[in-house]
C-alpha atoms as a PDB file:
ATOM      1  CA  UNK A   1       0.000   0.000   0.000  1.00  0.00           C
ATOM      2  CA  UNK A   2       3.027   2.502   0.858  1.00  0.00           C
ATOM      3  CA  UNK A   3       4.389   1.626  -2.265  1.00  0.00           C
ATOM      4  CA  UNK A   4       1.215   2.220  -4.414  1.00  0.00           C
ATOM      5  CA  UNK A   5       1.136   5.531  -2.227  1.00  0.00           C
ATOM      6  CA  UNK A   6       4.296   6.577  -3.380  1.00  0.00           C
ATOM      7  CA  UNK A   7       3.604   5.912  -6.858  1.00  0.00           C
ATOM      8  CA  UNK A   8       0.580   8.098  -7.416  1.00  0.00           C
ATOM      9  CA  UNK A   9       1.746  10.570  -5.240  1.00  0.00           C
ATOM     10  CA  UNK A  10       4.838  10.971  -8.107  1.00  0.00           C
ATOM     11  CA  UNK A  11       2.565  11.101 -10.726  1.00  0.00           C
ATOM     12  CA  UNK A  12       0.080  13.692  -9.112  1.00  0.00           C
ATOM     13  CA  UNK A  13       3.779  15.708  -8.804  1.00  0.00           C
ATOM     14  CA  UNK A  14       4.728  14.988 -12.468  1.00  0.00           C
ATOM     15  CA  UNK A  15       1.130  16.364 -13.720  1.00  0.00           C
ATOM     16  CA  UNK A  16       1.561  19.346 -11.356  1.00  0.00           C
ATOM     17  CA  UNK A  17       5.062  20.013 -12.626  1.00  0.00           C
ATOM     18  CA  UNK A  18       3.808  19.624 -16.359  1.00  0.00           C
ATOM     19  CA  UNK A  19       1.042  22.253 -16.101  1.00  0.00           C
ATOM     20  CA  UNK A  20       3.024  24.436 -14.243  1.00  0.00           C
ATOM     21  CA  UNK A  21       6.090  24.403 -17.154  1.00  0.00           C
ATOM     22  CA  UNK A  22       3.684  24.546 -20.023  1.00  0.00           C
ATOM     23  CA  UNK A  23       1.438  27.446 -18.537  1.00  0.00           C
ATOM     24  CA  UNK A  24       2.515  30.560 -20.219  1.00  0.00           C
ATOM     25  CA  UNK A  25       4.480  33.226 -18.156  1.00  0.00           C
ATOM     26  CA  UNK A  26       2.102  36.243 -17.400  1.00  0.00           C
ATOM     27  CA  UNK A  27       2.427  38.731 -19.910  1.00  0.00           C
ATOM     28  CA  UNK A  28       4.339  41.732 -18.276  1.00  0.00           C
ATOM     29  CA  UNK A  29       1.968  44.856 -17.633  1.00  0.00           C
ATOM     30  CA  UNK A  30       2.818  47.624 -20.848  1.00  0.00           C
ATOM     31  CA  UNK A  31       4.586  50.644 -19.711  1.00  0.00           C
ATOM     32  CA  UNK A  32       1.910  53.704 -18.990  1.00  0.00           C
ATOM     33  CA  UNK A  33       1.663  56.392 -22.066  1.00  0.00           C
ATOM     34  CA  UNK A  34       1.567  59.881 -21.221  1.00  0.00           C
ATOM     35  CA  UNK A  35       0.804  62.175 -24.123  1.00  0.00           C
ATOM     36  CA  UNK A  36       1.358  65.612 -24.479  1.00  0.00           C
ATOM     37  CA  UNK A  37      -0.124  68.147 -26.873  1.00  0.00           C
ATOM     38  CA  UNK A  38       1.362  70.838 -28.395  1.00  0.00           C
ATOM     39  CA  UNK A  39       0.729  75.171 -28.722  1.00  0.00           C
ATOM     40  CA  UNK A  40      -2.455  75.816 -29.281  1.00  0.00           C
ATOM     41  CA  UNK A  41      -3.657  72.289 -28.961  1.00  0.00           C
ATOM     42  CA  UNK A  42      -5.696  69.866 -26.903  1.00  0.00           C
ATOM     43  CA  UNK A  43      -6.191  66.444 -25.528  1.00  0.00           C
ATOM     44  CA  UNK A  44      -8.744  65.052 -27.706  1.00  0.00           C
ATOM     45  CA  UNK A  45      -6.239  65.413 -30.357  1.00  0.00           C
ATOM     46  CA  UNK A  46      -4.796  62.471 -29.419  1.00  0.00           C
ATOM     47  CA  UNK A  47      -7.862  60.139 -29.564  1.00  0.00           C
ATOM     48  CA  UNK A  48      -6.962  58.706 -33.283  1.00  0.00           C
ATOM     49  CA  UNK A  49      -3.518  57.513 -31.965  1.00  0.00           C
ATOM     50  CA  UNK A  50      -4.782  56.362 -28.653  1.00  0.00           C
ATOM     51  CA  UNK A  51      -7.990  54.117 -30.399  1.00  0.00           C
ATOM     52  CA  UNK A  52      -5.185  53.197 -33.257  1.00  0.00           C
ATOM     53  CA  UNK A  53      -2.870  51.773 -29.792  1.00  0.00           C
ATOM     54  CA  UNK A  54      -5.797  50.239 -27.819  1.00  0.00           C
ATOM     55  CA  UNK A  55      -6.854  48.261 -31.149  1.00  0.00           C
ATOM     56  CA  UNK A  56      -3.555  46.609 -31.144  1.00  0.00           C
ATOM     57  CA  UNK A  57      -3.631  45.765 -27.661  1.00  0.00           C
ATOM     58  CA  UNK A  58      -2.664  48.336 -25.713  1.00  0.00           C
ATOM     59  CA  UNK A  59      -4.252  48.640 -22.232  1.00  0.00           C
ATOM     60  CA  UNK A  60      -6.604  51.852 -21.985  1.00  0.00           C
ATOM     61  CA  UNK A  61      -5.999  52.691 -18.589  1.00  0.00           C
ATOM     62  CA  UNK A  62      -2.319  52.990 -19.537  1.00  0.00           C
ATOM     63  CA  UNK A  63      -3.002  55.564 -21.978  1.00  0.00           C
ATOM     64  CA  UNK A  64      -2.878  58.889 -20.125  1.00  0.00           C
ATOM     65  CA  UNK A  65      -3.169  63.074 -21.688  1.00  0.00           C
ATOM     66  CA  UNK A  66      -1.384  65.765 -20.269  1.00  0.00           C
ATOM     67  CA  UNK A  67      -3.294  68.719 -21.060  1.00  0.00           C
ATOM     68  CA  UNK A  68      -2.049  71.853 -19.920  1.00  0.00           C
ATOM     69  CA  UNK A  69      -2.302  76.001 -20.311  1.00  0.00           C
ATOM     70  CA  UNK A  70       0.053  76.346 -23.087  1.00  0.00           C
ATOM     71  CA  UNK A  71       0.334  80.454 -22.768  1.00  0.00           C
ATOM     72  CA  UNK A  72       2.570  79.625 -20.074  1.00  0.00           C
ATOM     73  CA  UNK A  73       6.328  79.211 -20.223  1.00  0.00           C
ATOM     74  CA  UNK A  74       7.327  75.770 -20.818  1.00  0.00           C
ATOM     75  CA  UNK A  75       9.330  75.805 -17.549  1.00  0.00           C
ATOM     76  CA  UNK A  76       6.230  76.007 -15.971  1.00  0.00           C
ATOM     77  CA  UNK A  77       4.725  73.148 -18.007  1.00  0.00           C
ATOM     78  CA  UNK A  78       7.222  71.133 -16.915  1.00  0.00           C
ATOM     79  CA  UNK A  79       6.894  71.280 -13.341  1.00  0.00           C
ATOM     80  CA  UNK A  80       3.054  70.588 -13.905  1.00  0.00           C
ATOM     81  CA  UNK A  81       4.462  67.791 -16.062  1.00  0.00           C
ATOM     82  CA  UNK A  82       6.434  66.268 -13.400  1.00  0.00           C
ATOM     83  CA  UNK A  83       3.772  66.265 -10.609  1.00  0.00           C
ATOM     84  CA  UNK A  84       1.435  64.675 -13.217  1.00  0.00           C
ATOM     85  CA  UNK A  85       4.086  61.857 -14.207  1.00  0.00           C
ATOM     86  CA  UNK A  86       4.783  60.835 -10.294  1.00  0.00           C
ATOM     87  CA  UNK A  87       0.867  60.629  -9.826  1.00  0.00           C
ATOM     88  CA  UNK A  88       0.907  58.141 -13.226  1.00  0.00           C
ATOM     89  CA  UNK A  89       3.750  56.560 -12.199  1.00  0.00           C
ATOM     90  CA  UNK A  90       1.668  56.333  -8.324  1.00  0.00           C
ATOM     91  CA  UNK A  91      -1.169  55.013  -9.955  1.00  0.00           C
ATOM     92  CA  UNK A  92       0.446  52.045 -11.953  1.00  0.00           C
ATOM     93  CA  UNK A  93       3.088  51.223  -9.359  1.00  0.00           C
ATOM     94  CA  UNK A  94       5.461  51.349 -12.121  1.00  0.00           C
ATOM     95  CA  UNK A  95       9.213  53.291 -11.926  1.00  0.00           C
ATOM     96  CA  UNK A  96       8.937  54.886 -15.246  1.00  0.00           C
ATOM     97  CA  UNK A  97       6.603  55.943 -18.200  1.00  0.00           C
ATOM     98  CA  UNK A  98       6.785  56.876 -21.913  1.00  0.00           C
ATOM     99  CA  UNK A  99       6.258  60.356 -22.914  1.00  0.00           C
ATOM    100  CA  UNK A 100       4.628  60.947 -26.516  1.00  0.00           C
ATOM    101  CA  UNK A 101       4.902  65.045 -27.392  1.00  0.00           C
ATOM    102  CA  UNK A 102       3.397  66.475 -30.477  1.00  0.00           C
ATOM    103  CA  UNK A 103       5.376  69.962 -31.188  1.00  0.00           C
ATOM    104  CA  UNK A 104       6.081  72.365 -28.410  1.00  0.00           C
ATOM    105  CA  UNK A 105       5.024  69.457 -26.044  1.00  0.00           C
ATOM    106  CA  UNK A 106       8.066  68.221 -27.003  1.00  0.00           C
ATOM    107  CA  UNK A 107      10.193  70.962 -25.262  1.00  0.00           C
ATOM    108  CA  UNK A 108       8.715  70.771 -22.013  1.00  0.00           C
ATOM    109  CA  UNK A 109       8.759  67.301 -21.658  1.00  0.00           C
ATOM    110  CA  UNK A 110      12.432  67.692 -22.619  1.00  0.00           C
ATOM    111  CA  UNK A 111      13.132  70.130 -19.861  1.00  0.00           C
ATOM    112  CA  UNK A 112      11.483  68.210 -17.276  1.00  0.00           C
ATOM    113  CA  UNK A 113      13.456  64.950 -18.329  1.00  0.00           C
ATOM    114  CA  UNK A 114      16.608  67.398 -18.577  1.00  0.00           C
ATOM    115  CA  UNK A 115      16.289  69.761 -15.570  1.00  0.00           C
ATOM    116  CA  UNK A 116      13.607  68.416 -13.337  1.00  0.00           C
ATOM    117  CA  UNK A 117      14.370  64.847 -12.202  1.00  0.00           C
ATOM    118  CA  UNK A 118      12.762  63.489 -15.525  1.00  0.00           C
ATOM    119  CA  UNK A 119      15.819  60.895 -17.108  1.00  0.00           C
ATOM    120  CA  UNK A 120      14.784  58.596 -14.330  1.00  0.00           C
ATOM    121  CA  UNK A 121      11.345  58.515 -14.530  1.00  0.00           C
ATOM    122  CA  UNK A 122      11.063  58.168 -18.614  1.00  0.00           C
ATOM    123  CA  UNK A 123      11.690  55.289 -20.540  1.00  0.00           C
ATOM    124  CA  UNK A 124      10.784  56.699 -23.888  1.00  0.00           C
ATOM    125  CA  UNK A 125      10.553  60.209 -24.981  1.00  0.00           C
ATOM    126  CA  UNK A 126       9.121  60.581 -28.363  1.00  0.00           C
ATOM    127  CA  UNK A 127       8.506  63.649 -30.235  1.00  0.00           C
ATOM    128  CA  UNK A 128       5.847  64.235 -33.349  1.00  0.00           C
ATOM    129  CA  UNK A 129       7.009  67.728 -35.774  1.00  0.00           C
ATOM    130  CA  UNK A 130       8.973  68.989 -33.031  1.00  0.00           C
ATOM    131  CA  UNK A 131      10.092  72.077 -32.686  1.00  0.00           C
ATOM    132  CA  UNK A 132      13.351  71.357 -30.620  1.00  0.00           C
ATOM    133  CA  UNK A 133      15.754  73.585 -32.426  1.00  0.00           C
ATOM    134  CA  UNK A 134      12.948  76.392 -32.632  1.00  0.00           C
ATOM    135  CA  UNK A 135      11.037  77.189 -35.961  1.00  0.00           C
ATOM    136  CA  UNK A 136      10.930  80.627 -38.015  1.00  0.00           C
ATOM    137  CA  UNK A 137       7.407  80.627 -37.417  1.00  0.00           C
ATOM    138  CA  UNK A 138       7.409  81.271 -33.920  1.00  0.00           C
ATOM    139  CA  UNK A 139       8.592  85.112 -35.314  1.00  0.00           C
ATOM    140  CA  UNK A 140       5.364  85.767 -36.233  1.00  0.00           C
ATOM    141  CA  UNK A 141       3.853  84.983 -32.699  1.00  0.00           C
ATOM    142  CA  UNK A 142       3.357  87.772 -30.381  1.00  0.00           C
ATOM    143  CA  UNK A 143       6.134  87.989 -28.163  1.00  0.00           C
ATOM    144  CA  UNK A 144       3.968  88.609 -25.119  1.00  0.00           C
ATOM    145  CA  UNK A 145       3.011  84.938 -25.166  1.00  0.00           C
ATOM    146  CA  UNK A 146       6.225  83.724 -23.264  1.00  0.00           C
ATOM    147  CA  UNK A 147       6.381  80.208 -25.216  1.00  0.00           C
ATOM    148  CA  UNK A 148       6.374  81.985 -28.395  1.00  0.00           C
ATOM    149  CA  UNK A 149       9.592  83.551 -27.276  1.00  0.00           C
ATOM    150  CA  UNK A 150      10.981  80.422 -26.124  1.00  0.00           C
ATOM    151  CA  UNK A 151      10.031  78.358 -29.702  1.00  0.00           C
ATOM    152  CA  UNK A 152      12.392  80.974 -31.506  1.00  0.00           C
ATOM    153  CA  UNK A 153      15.760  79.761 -32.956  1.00  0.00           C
ATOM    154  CA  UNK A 154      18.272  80.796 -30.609  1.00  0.00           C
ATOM    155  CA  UNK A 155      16.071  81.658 -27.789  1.00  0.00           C
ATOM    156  CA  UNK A 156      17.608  81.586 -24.129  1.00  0.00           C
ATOM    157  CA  UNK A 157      15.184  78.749 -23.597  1.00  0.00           C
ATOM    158  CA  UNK A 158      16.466  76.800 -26.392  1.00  0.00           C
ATOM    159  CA  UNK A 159      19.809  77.816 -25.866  1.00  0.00           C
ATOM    160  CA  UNK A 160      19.944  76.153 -22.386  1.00  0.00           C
ATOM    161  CA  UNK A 161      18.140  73.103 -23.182  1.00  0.00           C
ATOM    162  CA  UNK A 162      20.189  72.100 -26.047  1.00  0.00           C
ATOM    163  CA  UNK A 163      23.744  72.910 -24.390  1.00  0.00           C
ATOM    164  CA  UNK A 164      25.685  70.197 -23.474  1.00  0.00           C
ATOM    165  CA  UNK A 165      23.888  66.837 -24.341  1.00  0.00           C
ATOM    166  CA  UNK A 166      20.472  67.029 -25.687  1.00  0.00           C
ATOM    167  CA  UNK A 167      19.520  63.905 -25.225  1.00  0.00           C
ATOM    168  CA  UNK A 168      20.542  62.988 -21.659  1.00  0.00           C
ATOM    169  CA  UNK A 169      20.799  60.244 -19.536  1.00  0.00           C
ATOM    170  CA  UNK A 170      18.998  56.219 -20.417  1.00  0.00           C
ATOM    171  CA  UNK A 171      15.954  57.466 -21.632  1.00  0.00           C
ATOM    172  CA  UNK A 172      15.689  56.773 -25.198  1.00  0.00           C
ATOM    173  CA  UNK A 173      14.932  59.396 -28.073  1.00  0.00           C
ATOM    174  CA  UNK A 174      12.734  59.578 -31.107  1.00  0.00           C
ATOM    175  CA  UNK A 175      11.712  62.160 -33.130  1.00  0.00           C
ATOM    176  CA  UNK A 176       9.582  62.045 -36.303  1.00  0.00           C
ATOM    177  CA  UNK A 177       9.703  65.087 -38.898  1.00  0.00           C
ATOM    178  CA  UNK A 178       7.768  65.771 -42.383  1.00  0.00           C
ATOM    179  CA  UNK A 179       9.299  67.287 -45.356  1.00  0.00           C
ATOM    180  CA  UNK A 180       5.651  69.068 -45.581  1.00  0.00           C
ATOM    181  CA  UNK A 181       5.536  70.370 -42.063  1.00  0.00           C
ATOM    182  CA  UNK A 182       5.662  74.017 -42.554  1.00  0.00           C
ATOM    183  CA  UNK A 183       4.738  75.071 -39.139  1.00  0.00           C
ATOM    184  CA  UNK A 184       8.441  73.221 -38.134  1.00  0.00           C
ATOM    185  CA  UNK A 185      10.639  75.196 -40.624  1.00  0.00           C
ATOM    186  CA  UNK A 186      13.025  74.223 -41.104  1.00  0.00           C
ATOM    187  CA  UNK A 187      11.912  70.713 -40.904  1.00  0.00           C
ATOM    188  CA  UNK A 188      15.228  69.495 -39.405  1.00  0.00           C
ATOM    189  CA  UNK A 189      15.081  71.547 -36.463  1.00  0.00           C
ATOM    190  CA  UNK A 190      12.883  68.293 -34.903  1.00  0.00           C
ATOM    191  CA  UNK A 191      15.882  66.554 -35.221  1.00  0.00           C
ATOM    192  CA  UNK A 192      18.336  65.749 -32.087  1.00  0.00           C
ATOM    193  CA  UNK A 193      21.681  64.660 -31.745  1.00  0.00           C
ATOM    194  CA  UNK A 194      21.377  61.362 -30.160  1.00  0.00           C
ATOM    195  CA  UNK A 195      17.889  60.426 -30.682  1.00  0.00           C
ATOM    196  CA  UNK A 196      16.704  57.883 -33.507  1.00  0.00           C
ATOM    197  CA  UNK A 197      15.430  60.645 -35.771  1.00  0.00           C
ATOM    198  CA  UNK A 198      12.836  59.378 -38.220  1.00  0.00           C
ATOM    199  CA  UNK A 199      11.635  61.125 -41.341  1.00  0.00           C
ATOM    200  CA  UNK A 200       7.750  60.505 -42.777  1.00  0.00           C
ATOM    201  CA  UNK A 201       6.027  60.685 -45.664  1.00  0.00           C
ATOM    202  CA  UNK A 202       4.449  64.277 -46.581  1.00  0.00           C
ATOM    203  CA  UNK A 203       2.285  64.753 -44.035  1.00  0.00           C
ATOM    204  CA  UNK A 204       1.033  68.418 -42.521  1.00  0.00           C
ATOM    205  CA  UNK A 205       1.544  69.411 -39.084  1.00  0.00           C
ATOM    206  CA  UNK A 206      -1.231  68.505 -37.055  1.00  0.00           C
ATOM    207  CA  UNK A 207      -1.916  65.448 -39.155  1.00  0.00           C
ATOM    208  CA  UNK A 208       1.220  63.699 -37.757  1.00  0.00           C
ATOM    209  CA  UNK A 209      -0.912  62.966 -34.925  1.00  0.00           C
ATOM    210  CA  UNK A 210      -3.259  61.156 -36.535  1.00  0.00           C
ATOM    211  CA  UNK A 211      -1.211  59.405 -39.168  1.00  0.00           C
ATOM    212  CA  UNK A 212      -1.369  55.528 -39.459  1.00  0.00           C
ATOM    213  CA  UNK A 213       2.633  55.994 -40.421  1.00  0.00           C
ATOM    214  CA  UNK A 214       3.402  57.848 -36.970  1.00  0.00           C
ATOM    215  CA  UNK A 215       1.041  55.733 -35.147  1.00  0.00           C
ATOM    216  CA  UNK A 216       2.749  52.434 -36.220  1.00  0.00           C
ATOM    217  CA  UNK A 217       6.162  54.242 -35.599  1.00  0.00           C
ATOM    218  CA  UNK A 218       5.103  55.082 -32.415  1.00  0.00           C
ATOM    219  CA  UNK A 219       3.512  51.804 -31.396  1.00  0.00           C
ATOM    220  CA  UNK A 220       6.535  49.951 -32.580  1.00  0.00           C
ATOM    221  CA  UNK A 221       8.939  52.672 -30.514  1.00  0.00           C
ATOM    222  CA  UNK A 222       6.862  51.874 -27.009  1.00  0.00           C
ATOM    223  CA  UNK A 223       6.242  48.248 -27.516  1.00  0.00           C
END
């Protein structure tokens, strides 16, 4: 009896042992999204891209918009920025998230990464018509609306965010430009030493967003 006890207690272990080694590994939980608009723009911009991401898998609740006052300078932004990434990251229970910027929301996430704690906290930073080296267009912006100042080649703002290494720290880079982006002129001022910088079809400023060529860049930069 002791021996026939034995026996089927080995092969109860052997079954358990089986199911546990061909059980697939839980799949690890996707890295929260935080996207940020650009001047002028709003959160509902992002809807296309953020359907588009949730289609393909992509958990909804992971998909998080920044929306902020974008009159303001982009200092400012930033610090919003970082109180709103430690309540994602608070949220998820997760160390870091992936930033997604459509033009100027592009240069505050930068400063936050660069000046405010950020190149811990980001895995990702990727940024849609950018305007990271300023743009000629910002000239004909008033120059009583601070981020206007700030957009315009060789502005103090840009001048300090771009000295020494633009890209800094183990957060990885991405930008995407358009050769018909005229609100980013000239187009190769999205472009950053360091980052992998990525160059679409013709596509018009505000479309980028909504773009099934950006969207599958994106999704294949943050998956």
């Amino acid at each position: 009896m002791k021996r026939l006890i034995a026996v089927l207690s080995g092969l109860v272990l052997a079954v358990v042992l089986s199911f546990a080694q061909a059980a697939p590994a839980a799949a690890a939980p996707q890295t929260p999204v935080i996207f940020i608009h650009g001047f002028a723009g709003k959160g509902e911009q992002w809807s296309t891209m953020r359907g588009s991401l949730v289609s393909s898998g992509y958990p909804q609740d992971r998909l998080h918009v920044f929306s902020y006052d974008w009159a303001r300078s982009n200092k400012t932004i930033a610090g919003q920025l970082a109180s709103y990434v430690d309540g994602v990251r608070a949220q998820h229970g997760v160390d870091k998230v992936h930033l997604v910027s459509h033009s100027m929301g592009g240069l505050s996430s930068r400063w936050y990464i660069k000046n405010l704690g950020g190149a811990q906290k980001v895995d990702r930073w990727i940024s849609i018509g950018g305007p990271n080296n300023g743009t000629n267009v910002a000239g004909l912006c008033p120059s009583l609306i601070t981020p206007c100042k700030e957009m315009r080649h060789g502005s103090s703002f840009l001048n300090e965010l771009n000295s020494g290494n633009p890209t800094p720290g183990p957060t990885v880079y991405t930008t995407f430009r358009s050769p018909c982006d005229v609100v980013i002129s000239p187009t190769s001022s999205t472009s950053l030493s360091g980052a992998n910088n990525i160059r679409t079809g013709c596509l018009e400023h505000i479309s980028m967003m909504w773009s099934s060529e950006v969207i599958s860049g994106v999704r294949g930069t943050i998956t």
